[in-house]
C-alpha atoms as a PDB file:
ATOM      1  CA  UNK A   1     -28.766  55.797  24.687  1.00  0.00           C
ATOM      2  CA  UNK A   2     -26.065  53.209  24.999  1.00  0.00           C
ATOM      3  CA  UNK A   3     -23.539  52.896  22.040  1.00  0.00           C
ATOM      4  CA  UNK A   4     -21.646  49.537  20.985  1.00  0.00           C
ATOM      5  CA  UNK A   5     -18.170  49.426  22.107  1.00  0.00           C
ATOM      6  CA  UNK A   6     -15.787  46.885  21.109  1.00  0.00           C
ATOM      7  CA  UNK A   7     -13.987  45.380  23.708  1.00  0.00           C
ATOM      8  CA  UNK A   8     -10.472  46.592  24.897  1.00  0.00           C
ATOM      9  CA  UNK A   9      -7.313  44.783  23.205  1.00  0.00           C
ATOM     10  CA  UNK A  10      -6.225  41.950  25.189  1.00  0.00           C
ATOM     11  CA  UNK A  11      -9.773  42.198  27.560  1.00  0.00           C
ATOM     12  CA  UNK A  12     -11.314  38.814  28.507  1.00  0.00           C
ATOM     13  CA  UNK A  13     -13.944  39.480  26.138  1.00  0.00           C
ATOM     14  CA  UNK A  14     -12.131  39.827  22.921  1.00  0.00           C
ATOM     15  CA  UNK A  15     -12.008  37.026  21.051  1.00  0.00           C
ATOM     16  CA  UNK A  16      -8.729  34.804  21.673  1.00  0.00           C
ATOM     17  CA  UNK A  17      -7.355  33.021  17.914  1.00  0.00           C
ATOM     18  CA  UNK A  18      -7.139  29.491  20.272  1.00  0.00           C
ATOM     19  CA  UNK A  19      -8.249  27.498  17.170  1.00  0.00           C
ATOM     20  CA  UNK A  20      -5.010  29.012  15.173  1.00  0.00           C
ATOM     21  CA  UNK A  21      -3.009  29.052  18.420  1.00  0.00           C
ATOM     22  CA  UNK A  22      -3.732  24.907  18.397  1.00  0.00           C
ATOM     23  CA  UNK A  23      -2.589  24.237  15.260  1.00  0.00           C
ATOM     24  CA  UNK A  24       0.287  25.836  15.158  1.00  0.00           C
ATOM     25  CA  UNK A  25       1.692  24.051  18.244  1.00  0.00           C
ATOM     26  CA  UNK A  26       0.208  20.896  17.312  1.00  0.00           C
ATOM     27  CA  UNK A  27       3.307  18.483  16.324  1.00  0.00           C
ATOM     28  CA  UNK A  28       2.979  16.579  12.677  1.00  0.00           C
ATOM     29  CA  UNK A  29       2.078  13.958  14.223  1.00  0.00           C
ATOM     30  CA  UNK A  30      -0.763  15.191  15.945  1.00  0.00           C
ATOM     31  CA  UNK A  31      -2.357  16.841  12.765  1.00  0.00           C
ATOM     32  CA  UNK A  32      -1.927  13.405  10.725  1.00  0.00           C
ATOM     33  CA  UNK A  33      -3.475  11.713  13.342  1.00  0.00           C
ATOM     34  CA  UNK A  34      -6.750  14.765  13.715  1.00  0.00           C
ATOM     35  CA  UNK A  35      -6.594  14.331   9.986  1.00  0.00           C
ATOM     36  CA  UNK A  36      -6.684  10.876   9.318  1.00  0.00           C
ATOM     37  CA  UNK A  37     -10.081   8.958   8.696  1.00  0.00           C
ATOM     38  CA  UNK A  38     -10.672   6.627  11.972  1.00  0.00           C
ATOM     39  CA  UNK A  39     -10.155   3.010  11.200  1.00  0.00           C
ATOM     40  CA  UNK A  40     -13.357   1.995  10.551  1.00  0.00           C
ATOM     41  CA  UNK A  41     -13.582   3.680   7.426  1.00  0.00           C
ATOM     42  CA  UNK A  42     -10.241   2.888   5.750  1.00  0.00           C
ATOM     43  CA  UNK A  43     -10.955   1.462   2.970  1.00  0.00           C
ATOM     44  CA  UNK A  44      -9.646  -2.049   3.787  1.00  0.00           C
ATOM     45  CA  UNK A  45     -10.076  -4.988   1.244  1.00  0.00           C
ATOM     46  CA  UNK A  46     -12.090  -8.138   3.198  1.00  0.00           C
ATOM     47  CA  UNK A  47      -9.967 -11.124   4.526  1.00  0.00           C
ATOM     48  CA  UNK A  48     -10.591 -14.447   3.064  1.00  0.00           C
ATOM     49  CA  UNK A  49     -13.610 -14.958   5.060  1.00  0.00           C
ATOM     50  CA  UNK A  50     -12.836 -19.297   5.164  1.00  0.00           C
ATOM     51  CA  UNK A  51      -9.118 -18.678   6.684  1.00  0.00           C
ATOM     52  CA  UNK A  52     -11.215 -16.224   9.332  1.00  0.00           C
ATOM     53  CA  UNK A  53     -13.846 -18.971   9.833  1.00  0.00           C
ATOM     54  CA  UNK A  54     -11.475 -21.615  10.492  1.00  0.00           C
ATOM     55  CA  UNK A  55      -9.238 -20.066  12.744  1.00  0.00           C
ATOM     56  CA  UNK A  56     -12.719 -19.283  14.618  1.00  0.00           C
ATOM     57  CA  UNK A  57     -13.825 -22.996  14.124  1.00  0.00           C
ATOM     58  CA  UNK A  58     -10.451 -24.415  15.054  1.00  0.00           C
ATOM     59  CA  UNK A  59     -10.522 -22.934  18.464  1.00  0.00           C
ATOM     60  CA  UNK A  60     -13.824 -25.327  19.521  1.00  0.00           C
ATOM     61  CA  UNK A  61     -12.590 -28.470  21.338  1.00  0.00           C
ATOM     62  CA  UNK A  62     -15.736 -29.854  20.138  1.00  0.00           C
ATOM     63  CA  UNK A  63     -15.283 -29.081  15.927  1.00  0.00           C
ATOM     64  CA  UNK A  64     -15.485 -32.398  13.936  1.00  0.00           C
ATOM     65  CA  UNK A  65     -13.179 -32.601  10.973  1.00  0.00           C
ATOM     66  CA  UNK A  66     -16.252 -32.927   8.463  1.00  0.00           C
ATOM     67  CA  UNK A  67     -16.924 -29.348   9.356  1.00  0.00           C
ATOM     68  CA  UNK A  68     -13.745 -27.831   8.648  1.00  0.00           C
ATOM     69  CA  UNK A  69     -13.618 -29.745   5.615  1.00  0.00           C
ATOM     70  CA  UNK A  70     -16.907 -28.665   3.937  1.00  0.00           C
ATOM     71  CA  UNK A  71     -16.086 -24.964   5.226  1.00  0.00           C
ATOM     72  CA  UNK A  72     -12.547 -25.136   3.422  1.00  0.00           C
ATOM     73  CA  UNK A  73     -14.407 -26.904   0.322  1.00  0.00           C
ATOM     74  CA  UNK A  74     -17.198 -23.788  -0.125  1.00  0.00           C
ATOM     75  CA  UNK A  75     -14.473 -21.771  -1.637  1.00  0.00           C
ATOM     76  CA  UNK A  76     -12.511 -23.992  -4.386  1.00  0.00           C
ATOM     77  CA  UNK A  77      -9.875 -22.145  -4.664  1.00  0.00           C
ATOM     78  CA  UNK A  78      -9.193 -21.986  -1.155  1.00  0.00           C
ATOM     79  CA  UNK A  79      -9.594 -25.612  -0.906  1.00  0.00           C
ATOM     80  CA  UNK A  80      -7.112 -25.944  -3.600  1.00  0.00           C
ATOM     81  CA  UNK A  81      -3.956 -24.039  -2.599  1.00  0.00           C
ATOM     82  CA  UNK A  82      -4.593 -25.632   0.911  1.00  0.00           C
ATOM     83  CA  UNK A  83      -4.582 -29.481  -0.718  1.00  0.00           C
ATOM     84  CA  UNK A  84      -1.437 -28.529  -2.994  1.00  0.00           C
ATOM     85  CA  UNK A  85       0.359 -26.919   0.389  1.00  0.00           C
ATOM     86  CA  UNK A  86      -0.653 -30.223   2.379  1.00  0.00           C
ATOM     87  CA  UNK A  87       1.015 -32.616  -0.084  1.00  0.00           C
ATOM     88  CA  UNK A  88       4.205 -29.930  -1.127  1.00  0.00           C
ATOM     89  CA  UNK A  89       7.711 -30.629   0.781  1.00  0.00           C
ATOM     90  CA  UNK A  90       6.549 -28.110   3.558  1.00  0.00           C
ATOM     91  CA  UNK A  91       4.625 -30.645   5.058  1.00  0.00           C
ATOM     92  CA  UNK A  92       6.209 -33.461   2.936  1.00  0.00           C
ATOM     93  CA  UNK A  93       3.418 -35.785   4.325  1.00  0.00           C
ATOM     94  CA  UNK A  94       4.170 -39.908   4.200  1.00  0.00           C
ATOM     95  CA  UNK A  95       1.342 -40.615   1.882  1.00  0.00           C
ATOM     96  CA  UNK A  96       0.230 -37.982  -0.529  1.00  0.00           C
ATOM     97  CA  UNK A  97      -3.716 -36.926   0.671  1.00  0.00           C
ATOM     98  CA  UNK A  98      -6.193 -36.846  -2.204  1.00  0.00           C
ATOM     99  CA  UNK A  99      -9.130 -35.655  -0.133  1.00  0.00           C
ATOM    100  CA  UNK A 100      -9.117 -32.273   2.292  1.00  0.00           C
ATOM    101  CA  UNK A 101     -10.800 -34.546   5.074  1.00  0.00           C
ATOM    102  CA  UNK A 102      -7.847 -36.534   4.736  1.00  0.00           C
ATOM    103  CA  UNK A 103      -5.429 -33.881   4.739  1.00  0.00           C
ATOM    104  CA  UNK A 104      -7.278 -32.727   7.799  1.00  0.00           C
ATOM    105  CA  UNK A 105      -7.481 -35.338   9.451  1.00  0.00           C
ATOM    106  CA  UNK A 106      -3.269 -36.174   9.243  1.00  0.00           C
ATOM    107  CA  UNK A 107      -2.343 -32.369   9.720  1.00  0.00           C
ATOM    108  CA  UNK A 108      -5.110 -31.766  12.640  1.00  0.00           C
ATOM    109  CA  UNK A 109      -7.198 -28.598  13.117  1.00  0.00           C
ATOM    110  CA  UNK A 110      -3.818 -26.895  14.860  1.00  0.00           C
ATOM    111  CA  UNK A 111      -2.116 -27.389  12.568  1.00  0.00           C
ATOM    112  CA  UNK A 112      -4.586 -26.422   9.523  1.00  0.00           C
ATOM    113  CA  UNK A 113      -5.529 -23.083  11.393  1.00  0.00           C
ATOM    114  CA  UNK A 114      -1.955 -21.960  10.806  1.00  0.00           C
ATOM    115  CA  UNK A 115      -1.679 -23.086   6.918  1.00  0.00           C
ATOM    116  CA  UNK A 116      -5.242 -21.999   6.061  1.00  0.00           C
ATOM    117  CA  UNK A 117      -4.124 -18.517   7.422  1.00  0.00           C
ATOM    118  CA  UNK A 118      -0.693 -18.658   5.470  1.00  0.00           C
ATOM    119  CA  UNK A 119      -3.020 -19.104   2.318  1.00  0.00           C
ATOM    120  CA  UNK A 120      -5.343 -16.532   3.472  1.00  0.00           C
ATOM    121  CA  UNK A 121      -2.572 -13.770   3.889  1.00  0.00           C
ATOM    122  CA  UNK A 122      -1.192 -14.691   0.771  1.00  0.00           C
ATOM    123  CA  UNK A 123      -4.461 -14.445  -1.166  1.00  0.00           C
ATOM    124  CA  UNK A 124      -5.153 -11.156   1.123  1.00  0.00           C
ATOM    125  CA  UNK A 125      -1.982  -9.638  -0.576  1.00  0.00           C
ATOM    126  CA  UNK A 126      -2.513 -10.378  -4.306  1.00  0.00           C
ATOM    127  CA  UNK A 127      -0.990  -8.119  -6.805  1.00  0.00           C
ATOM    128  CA  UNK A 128       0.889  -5.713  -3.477  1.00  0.00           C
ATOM    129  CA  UNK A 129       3.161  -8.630  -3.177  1.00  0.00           C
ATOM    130  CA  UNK A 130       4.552  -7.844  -6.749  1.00  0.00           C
ATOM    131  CA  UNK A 131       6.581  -5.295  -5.394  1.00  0.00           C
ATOM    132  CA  UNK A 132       9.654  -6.446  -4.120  1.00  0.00           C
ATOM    133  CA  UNK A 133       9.114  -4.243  -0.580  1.00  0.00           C
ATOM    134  CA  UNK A 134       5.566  -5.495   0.385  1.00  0.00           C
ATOM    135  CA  UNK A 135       6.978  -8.960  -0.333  1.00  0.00           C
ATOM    136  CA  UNK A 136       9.673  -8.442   2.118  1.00  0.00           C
ATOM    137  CA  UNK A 137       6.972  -8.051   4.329  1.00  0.00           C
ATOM    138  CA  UNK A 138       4.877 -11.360   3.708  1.00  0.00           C
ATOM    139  CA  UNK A 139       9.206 -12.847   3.793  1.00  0.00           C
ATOM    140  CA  UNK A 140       9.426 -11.904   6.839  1.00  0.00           C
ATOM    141  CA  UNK A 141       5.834 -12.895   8.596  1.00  0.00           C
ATOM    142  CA  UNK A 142       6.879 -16.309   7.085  1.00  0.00           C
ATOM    143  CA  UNK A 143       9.917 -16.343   9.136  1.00  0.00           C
ATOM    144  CA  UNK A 144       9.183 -15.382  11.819  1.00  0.00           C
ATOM    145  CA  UNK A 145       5.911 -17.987  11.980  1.00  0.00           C
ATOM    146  CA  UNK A 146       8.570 -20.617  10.976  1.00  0.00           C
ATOM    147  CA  UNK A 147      11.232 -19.574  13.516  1.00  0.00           C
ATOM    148  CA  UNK A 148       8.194 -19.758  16.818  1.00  0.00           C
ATOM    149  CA  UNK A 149       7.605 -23.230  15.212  1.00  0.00           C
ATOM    150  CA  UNK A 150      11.166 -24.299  15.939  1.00  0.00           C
ATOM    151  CA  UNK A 151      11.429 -22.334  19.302  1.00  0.00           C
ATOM    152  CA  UNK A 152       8.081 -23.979  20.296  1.00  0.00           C
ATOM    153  CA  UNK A 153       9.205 -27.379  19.358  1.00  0.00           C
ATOM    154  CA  UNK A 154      12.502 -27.134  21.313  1.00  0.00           C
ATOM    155  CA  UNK A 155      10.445 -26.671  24.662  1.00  0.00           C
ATOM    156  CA  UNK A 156       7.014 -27.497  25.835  1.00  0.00           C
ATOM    157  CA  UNK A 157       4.625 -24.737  23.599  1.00  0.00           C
ATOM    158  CA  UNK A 158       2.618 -26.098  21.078  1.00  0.00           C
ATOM    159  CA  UNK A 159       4.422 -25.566  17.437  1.00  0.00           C
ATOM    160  CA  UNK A 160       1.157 -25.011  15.464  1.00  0.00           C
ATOM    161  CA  UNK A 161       0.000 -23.000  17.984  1.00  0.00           C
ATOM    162  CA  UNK A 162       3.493 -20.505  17.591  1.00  0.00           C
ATOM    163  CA  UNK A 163       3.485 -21.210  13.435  1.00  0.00           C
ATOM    164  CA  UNK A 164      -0.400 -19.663  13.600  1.00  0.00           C
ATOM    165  CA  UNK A 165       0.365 -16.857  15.825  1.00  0.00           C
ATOM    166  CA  UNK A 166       3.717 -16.320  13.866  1.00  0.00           C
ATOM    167  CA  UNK A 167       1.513 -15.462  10.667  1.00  0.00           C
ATOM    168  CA  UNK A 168      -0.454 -13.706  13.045  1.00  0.00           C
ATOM    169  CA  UNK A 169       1.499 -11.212  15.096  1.00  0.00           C
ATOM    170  CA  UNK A 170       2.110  -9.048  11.593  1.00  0.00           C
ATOM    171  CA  UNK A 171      -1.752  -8.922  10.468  1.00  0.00           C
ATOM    172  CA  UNK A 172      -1.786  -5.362  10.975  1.00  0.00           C
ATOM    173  CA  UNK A 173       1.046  -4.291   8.625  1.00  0.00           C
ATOM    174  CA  UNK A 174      -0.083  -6.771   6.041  1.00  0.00           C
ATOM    175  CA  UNK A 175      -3.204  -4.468   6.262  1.00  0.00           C
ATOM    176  CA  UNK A 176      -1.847  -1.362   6.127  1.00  0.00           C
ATOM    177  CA  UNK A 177       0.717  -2.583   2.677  1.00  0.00           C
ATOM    178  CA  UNK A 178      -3.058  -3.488   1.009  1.00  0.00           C
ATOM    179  CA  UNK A 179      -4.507  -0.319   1.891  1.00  0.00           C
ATOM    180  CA  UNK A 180      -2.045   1.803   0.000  1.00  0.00           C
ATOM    181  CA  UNK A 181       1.034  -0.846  -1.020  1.00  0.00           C
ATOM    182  CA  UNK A 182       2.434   1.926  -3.021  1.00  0.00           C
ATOM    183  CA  UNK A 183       2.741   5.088  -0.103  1.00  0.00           C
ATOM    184  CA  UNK A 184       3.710   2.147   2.079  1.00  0.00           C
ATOM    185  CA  UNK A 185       6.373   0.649   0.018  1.00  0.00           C
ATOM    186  CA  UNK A 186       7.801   4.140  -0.229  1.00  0.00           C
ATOM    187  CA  UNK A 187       7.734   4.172   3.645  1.00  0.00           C
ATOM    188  CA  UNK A 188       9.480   1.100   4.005  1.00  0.00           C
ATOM    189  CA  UNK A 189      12.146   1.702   1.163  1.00  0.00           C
ATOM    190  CA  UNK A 190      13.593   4.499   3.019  1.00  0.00           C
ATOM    191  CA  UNK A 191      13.214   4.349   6.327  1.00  0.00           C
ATOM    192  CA  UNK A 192      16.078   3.021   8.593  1.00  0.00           C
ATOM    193  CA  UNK A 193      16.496   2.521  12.610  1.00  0.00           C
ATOM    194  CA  UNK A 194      15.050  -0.089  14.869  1.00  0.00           C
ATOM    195  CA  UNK A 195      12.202  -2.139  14.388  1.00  0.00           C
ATOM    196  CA  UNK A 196       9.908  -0.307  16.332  1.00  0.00           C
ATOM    197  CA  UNK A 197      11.231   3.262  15.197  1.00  0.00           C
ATOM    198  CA  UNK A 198       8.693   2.740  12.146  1.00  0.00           C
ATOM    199  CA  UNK A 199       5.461   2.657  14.379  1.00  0.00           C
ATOM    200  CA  UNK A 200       4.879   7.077  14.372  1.00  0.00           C
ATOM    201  CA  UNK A 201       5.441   7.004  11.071  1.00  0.00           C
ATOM    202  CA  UNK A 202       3.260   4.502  10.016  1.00  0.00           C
ATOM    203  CA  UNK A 203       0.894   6.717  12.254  1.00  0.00           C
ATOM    204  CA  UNK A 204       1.675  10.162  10.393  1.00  0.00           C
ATOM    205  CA  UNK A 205       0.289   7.682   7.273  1.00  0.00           C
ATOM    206  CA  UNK A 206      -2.431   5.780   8.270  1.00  0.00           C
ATOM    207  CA  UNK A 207      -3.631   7.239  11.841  1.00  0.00           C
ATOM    208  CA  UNK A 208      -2.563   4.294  13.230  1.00  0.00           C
ATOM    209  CA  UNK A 209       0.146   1.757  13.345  1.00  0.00           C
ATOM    210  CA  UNK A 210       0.321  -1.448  12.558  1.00  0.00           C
ATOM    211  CA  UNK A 211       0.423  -3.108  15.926  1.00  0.00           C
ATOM    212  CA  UNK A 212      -3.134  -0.756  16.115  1.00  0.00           C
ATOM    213  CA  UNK A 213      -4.068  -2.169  13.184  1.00  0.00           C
ATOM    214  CA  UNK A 214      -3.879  -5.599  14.031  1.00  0.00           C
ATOM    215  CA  UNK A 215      -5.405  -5.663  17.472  1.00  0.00           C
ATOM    216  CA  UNK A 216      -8.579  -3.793  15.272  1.00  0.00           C
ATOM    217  CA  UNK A 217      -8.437  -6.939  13.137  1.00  0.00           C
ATOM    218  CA  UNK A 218      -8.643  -9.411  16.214  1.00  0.00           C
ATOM    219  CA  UNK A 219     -11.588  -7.596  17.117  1.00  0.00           C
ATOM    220  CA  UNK A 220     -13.363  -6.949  13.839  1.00  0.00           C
ATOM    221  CA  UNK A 221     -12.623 -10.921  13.158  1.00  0.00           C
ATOM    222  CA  UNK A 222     -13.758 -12.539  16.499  1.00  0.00           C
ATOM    223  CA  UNK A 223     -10.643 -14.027  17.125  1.00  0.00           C
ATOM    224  CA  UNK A 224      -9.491 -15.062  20.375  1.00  0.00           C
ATOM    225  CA  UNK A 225      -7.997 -12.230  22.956  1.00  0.00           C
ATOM    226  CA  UNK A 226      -5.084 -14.133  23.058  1.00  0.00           C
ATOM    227  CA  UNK A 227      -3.768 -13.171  19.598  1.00  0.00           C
ATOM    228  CA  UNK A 228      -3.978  -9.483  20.745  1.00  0.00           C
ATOM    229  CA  UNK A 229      -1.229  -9.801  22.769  1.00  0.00           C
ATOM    230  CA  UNK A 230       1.014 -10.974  19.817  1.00  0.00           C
ATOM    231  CA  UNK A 231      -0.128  -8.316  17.372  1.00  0.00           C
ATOM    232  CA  UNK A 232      -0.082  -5.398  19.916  1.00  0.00           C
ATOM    233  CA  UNK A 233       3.276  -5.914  21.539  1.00  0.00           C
ATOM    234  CA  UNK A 234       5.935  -8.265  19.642  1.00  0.00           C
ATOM    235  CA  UNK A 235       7.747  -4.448  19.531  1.00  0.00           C
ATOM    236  CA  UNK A 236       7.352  -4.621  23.251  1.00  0.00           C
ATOM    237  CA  UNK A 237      10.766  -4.996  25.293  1.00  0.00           C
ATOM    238  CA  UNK A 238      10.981  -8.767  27.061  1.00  0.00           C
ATOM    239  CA  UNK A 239       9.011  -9.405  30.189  1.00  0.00           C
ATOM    240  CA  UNK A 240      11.782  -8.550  33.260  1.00  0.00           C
ATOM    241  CA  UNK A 241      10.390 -11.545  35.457  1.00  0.00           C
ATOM    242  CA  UNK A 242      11.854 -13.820  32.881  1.00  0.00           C
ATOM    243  CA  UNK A 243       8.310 -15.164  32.226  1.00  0.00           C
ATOM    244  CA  UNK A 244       8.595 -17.634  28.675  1.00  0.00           C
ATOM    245  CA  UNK A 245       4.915 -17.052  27.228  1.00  0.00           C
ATOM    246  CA  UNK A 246       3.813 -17.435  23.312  1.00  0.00           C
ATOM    247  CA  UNK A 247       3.846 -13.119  23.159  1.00  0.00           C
ATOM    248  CA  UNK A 248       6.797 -13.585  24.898  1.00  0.00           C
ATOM    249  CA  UNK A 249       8.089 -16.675  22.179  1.00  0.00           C
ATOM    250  CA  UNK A 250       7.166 -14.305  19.430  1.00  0.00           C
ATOM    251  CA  UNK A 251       9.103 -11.225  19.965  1.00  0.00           C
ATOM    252  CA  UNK A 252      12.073 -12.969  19.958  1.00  0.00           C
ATOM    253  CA  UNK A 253      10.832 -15.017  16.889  1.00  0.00           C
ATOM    254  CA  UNK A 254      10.169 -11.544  15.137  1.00  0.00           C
ATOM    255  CA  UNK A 255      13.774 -10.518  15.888  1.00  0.00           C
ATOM    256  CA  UNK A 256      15.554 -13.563  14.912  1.00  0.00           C
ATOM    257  CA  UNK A 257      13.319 -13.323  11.593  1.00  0.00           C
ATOM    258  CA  UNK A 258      15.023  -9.727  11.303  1.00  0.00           C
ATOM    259  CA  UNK A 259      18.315 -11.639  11.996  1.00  0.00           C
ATOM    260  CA  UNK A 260      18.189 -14.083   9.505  1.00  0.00           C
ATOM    261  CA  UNK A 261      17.721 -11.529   6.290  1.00  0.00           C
ATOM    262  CA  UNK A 262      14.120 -11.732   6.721  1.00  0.00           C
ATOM    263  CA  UNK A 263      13.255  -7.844   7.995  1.00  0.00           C
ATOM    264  CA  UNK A 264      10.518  -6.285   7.033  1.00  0.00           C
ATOM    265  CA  UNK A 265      12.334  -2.990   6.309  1.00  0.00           C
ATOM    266  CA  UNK A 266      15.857  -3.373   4.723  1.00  0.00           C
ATOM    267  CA  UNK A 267      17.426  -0.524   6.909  1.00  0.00           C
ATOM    268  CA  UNK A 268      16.507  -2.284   9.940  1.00  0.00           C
ATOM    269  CA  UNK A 269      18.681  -2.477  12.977  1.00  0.00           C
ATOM    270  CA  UNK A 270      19.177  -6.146  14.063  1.00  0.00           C
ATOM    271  CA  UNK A 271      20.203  -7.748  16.995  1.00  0.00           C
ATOM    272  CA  UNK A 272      22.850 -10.361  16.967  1.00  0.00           C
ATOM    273  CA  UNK A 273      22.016 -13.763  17.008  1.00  0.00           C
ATOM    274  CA  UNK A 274      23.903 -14.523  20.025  1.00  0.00           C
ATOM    275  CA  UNK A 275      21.876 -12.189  22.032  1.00  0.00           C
ATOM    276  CA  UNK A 276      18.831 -13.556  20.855  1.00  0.00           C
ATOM    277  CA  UNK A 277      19.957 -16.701  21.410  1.00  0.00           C
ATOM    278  CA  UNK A 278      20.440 -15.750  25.525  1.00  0.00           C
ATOM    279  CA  UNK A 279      17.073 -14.194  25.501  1.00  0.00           C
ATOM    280  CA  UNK A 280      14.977 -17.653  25.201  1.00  0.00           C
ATOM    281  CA  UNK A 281      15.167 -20.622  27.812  1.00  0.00           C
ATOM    282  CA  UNK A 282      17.928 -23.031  28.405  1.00  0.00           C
ATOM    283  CA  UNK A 283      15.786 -25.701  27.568  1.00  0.00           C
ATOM    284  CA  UNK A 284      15.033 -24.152  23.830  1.00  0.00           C
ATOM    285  CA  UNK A 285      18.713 -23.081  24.134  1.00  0.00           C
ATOM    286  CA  UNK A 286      20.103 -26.473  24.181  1.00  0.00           C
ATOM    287  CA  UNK A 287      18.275 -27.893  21.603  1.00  0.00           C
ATOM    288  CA  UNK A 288      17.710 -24.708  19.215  1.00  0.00           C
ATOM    289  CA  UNK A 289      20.179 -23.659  16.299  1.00  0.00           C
ATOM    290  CA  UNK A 290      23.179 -23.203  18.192  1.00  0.00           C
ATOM    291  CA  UNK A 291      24.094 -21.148  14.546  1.00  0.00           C
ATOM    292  CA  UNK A 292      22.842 -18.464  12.476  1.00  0.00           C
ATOM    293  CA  UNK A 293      23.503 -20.389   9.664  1.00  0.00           C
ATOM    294  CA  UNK A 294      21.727 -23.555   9.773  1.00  0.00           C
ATOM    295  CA  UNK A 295      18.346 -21.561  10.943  1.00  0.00           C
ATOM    296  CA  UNK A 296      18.510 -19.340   7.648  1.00  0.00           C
ATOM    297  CA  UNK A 297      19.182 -22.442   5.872  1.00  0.00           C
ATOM    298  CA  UNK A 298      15.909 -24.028   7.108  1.00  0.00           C
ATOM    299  CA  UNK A 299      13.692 -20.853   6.746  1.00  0.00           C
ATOM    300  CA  UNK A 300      14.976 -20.206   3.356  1.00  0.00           C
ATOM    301  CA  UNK A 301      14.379 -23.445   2.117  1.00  0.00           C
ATOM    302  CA  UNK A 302      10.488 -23.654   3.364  1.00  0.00           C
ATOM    303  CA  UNK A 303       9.688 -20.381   2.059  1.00  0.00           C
ATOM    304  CA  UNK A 304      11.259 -20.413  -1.735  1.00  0.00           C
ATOM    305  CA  UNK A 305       8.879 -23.802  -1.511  1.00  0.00           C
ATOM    306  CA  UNK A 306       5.906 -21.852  -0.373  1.00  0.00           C
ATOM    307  CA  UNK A 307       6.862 -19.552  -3.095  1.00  0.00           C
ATOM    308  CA  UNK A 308       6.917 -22.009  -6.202  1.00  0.00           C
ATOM    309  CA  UNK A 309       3.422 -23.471  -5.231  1.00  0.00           C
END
C-alpha cells in the first residue's frame, strides 16, 4: 500500500515561499504603489461642475454668449466671484460691466474659460488653501498661468489660450493637496531637489503623481486632448528640434514661475532667469522681460489682487 511522502528539500515539488520572496525585493515604491487604492476610488472632492462646463462649452466655435451666461448664472455664487474678478484691476475693464452677458461679451469666451477656471480652482481648494504650503501651490499655478500669458503675448500664441492652460497644467497637484492637504503639506514642507524630483514621492503617497493625476482629470472631465499634454509633461525636458508649442510655452512658464519666488515647494532647485530667458524664441525674447525684476513685479501685483477679492 503506498504511503505519503513529503517531497525532498529543495525538489520541484516543494512548495517555493515566491509570495514572501516578492515582497521582500519589492522596492518602497513598488509596495506603495500595490498598496495604494487605484484612482478611481480616491476619495476626490467634485470640481465646480460650471468652470468644467464652460471650459467644455468654450471650446465650440459655434457657443453663443447667452449660453455661457445662463450656465455661469445657475450657480450664484459662481456668477458672482466671476462679475467681481471681471470689473477688479486684473482685468481693469474701461467701463465697469453690470451684467455677466456683458462681461462676456467684452472679455470673450477665451478669455472667460481661463478666469472661470481660476475661480473654479480657487473654490476647488477652500479651507486647504489656509495653510500657508497648499497656498504656495495655488501661488504658483497663478504664476505660472500669468507668466504663458506674457510669453504668449510677446509672439504669435493666443494669451487666453496660455493663461487657461497655465491654471491648467497643475490640476493634478491641486487634486492631490485636496485629497489629503495635511500628508501633502508635510510632503512639500520638507522635501528639497528639482522640480520633478517630487513626482516618486508623491507616488509612494497617493499611487500616483500629480502629472498622473491631472491627465485622469482631463479624461474624467471631457476636456480637450490637448490639455493632456500640459498636465502630463511641463516636468518634461524641452523638445531638441527647437519646436515653440503651448506644452512647450508652459514648461518654461512653470520654471520661470519657480524663478520668480513662486515654487510650489520652497526647497526647490531653480533655474536662472537668464537661462530661461535663452530657452524661448527670439521673437518672445525681444519683447519679453529682459529682467527678473520687472516680471515678479507684474505677477506679484495681479495675484495679491486676486487675493483681496
Amino acid at each position: 500500500m503506498p504511503t505519503n511522502t513529503l517531497p525532498a528539500r529543495g525538489s520541484a515539488l516543494e512548495p517555493q515561499p515566491r509570495r514572501m520572496e516578492t515582497l521582500t525585493t519589492m522596492s518602497q515604491t513598488q509596495i506603495s504603489q500595490a498598496i495604494a487604492p487605484p484612482w478611481a476610488h480616491l476619495r476626490l472632492p467634485p470640481f465646480p461642475q460650471v468652470a468644467i462646463r464652460v471650459l467644455q462649452l468654450t471650446n465650440n466655435e459655434n457657443v453663443q454668449l447667452h449660453q455661457l451666461s445662463e450656465l455661469i448664472s445657475s450657480d450664484a455664487a459662481f456668477a458672482s466671484e466671476v462679475l467681481t474678478i471681471a470689473n477688479s484691476l486684473v482685468y481693469a475693464p474701461r467701463f465697469p460691466a453690470s451684467t455677466l452677458i456683458q462681461a462676456i461679451a467684452v472679455l470673450g469666451a477665451n478669455h472667460l474659460q481661463g478666469m472661470c477656471l481660476t475661480v473654479g480652482v480657487r473654490s476647488y481648494l477652500g479651507k486647504s488653501l489656509n495653510h500657508p504650503l497648499i497656498r504656495n501651490v495655488w501661488r504658483h499655478n497663478l504664476a505660472c498661468a500669468m507668466i504663458a500669458e506674457q510669453l504668449a503675448a510677446a509672439g504669435f500664441m493666443d494669451k487666453d489660450t496660455a493663461y487657461t492652460a497655465g491654471i491648467m497644467h497643475d490640476i493634478g497637484r491641486l487634486a492631490l493637496a485636496v485629497i489629503r492637504p495635511n500628508e501633502y503639506a508635510a510632503l512639500l514642507g520638507k522635501h528639497a531637489g528639482c522640480a520633478a524630483s517630487i513626482l516618486p514621492l508623491e507616488t509612494e503617497l497617493f499611487g500616483c503623481d500629480h502629472c498622473q493625476a491631472g491627465r485622469h482629470l482631463v479624461t474624467d472631465w471631457g476636456l480637450p486632448p490637448t490639455f493632456e499634454a500640459v498636465v502630463c509633461g511641463h516636468h518634461s525636458p524641452r523638445r531638441a528640434d527647437g519646436v515653440w508649442s503651448m506644452d512647450e510655452l508652459i514648461k518654461v512658464s512653470c520654471k520661470m514661475a519657480d524663478a520668480a519666488g513662486f515654487a510650489a515647494f520652497s526647497g526647490c532647485e531653480m533655474t536662472p532667469f537668464s537661462e530661461l530667458r535663452d530657452e524661448i524664441p527670439a521673437r518672445e525674447r525681444s519683447t519679453f522681460h529682459s529682467e527678473l525684476r520687472t516680471l515678479v513685479e507684474g505677477v506679484t501685483g495681479r495675484i495679491a489682487v486676486f487675493e483681496s477679492l
